[in-house]
Protein backbone atom coordinates (compact mmCIF):
# COMPACT_ATOMS: atom_id res chain seq x y z
CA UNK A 1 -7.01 -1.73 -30.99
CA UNK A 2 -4.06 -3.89 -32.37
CA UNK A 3 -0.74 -3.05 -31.10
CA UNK A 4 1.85 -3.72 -33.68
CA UNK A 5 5.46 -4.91 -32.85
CA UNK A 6 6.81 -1.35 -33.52
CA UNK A 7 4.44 0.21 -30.94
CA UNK A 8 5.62 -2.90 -28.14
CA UNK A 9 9.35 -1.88 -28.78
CA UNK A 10 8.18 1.62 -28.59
CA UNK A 11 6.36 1.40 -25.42
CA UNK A 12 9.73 -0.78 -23.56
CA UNK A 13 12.02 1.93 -24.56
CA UNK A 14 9.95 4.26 -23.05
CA UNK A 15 9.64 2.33 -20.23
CA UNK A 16 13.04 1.90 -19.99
CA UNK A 17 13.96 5.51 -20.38
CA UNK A 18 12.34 6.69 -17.87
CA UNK A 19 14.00 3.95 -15.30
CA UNK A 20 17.18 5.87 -16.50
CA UNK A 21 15.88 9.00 -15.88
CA UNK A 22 14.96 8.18 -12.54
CA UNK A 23 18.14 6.46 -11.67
CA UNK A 24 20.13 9.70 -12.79
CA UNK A 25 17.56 11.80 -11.33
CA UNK A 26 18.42 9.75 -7.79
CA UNK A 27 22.08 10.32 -8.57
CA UNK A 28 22.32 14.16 -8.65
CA UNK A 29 19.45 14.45 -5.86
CA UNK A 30 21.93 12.42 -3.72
CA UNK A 31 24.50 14.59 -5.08
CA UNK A 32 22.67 17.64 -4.42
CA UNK A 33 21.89 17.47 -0.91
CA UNK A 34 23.76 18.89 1.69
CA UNK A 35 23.13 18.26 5.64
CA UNK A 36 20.46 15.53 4.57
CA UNK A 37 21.74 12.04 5.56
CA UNK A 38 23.00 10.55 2.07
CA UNK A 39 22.27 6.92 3.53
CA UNK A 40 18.74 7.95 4.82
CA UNK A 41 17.68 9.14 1.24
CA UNK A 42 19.51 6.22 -0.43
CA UNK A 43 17.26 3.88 1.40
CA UNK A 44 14.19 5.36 0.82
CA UNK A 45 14.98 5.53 -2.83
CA UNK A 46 15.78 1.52 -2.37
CA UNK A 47 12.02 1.08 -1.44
CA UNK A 48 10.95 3.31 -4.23
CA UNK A 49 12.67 1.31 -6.79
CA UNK A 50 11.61 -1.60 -5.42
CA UNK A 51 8.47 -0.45 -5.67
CA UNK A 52 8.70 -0.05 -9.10
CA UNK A 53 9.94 -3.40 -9.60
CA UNK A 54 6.69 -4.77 -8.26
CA UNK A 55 4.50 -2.48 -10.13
CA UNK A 56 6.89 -3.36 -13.50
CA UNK A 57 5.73 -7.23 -12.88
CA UNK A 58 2.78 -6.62 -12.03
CA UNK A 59 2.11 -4.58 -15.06
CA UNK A 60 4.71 -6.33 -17.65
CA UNK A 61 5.13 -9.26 -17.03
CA UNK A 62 2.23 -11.39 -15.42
CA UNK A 63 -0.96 -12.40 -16.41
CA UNK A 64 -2.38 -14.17 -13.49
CA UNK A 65 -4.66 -11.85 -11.98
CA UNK A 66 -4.28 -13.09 -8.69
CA UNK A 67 -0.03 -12.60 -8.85
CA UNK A 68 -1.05 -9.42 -10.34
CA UNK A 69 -2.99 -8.30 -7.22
CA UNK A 70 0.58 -9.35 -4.70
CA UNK A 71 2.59 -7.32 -6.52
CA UNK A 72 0.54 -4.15 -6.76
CA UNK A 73 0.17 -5.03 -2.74
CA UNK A 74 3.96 -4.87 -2.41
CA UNK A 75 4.42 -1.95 -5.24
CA UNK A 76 2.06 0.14 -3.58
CA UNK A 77 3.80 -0.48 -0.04
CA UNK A 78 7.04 -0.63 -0.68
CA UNK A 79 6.66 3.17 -2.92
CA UNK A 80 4.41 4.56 0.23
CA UNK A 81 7.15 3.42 2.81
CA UNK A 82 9.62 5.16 0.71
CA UNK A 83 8.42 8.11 0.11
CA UNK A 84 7.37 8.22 3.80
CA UNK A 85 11.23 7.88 4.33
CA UNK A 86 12.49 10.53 1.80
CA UNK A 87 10.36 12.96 3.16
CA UNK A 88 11.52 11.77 6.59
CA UNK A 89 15.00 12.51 5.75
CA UNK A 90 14.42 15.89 4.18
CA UNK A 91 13.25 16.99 7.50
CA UNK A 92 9.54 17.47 5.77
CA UNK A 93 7.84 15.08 8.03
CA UNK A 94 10.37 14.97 11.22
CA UNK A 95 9.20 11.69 12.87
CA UNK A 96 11.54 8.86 13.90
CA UNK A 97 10.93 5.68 12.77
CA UNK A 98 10.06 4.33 16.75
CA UNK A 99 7.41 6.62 16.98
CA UNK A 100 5.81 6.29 13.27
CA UNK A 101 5.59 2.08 12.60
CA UNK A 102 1.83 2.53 12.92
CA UNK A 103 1.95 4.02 9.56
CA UNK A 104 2.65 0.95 8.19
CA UNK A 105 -0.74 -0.75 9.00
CA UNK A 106 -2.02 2.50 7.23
CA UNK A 107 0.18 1.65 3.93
CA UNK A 108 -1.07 -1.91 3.97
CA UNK A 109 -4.43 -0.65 4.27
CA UNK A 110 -4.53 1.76 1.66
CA UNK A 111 -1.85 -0.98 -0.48
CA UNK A 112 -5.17 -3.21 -0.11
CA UNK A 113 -7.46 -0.74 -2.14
CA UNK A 114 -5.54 -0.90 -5.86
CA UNK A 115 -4.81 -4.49 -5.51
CA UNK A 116 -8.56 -5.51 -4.43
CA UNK A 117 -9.81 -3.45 -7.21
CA UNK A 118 -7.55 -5.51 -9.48
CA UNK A 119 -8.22 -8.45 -8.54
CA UNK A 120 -11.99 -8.28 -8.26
CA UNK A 121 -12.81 -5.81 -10.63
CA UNK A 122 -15.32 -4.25 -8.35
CA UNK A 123 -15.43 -2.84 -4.58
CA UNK A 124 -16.03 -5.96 -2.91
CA UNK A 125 -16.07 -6.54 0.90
CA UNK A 126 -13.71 -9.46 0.87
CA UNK A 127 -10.85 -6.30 0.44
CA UNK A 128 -12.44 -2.99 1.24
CA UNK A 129 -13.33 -3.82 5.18
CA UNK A 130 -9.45 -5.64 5.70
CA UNK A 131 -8.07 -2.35 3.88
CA UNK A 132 -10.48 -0.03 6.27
CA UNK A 133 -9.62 -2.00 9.32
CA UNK A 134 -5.89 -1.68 8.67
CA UNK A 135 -6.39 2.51 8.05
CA UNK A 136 -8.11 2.77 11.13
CA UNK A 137 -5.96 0.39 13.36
CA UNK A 138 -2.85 2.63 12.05
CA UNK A 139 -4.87 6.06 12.54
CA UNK A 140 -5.42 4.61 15.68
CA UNK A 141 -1.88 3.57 16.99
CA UNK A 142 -0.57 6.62 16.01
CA UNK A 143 -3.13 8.37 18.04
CA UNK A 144 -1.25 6.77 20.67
CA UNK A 145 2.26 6.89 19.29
CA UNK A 146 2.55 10.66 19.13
CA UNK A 147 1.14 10.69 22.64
CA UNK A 148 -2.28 12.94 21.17
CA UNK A 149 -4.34 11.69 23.92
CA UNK A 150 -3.36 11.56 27.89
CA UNK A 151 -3.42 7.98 28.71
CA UNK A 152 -1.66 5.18 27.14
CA UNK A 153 -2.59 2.33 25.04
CA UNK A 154 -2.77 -0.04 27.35
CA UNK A 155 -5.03 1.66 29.77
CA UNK A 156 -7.58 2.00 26.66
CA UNK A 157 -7.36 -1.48 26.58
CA UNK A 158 -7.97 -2.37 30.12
CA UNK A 159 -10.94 -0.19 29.92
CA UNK A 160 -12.34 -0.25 26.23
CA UNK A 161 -11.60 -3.99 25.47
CA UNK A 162 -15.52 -4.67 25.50
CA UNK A 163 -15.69 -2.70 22.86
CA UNK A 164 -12.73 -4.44 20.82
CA UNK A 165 -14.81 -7.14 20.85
CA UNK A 166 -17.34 -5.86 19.66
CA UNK A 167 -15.52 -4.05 16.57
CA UNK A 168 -13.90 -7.33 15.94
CA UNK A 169 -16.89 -8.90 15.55
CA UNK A 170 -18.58 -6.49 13.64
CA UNK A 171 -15.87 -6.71 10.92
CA UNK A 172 -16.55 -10.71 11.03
CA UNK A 173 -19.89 -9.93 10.03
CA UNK A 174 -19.00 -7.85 7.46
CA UNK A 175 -16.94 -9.89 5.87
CA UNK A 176 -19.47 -13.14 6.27
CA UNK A 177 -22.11 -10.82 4.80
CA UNK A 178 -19.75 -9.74 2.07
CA UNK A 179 -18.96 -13.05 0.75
CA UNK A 180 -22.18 -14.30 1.19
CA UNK A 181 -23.24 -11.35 -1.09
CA UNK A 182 -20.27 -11.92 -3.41
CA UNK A 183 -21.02 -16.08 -3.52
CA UNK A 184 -24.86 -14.88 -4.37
CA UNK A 185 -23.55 -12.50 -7.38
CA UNK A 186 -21.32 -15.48 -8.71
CA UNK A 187 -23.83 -18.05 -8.67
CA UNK A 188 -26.55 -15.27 -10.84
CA UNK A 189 -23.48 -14.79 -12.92
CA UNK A 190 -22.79 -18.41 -13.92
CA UNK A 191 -26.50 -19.68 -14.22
CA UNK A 192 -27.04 -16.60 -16.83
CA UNK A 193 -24.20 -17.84 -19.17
């Protein structure tokens, strides 16, 4: 399917409405609320947009694959953190920032997913065991941070750290075995051309 130059002017004005929509749509909500911190919801809309600036280059403007991939990474971060913050500041999800950072290894986990799959096409270990490590690593922390268990972190560590070591070397063998795997489906790939 041929797009014409009608259609591309088409498509960007839609685009382009519907940045203007949000914008005013951020206006009146800002308007709107009462008792909510103004600032609070201001900066998560900040990420948001940013967000959207990522996913607008990744999307519009590049064709490198790889540069594709970073800023789907950063869209898809920047538009979790922020709505992680709106719903913060509307009192939805309570949690103060000091006690929530874990979350963000959990973002950059599950930010890893959609730009893997663009980049490679394909699930592919080189992007799927980072992306799980960083999920559990944040599921873990937060474990910790809202206090869900009745010792601290670092009296897990003192007594778990064997197996630490053993997880991190389990996900080093993963990952050799996964590119080794992904070097063998190249090389089939390129002698069958």
């Amino acid at each position: 399917m041929h797009i014409t130059a009608m259609q591309k002017i088409l498509v960007r004005f839609i685009f382009s409405f519907g940045l203007f929509l949000m914008l005013v749509g951020i206006a009146f909500l800002l308007g709107t609320l009462t008792g909510i911190s103004q600032v609070s919801v201001l900066v998560s809309f900040f990420f948001v947009l940013v967000g959207a600036f990522c996913a607008t280059l990744a999307v519009k403007l590049n064709p490198n694959r790889f540069k594709r991939s970073v800023y789907l990474f950063f869209s898809t971060f920047f538009i979790l953190v922020g709505l992680f913050l709106f719903l913060s500041a509307l009192n939805i999800f309570p949690v103060p920032f000091f006690q929530a950072w874990p979350l963000l290894s959990l973002f950059s986990g599950l930010a890893l997913i959609p730009a893997g799959w663009n980049r490679f096409r394909a699930l592919r270990f080189r992007y799927i065991v980072p992306s799980v490590t960083f999920i559990v690593l944040g599921c873990i922390l937060l474990v910790f941070s809202f206090d869900m268990v009745p010792f601290s972190f670092t009296q897990f560590v003192l007594q778990w750290w064997p197996l630490l070591v053993v997880l991190a070397g389990l996900i080093l063998v993963l990952l050799a075995v996964g590119t080794k795997n992904t070097n063998a489906d190249t090389t089939k790939d390129e002698t069958s051309k």
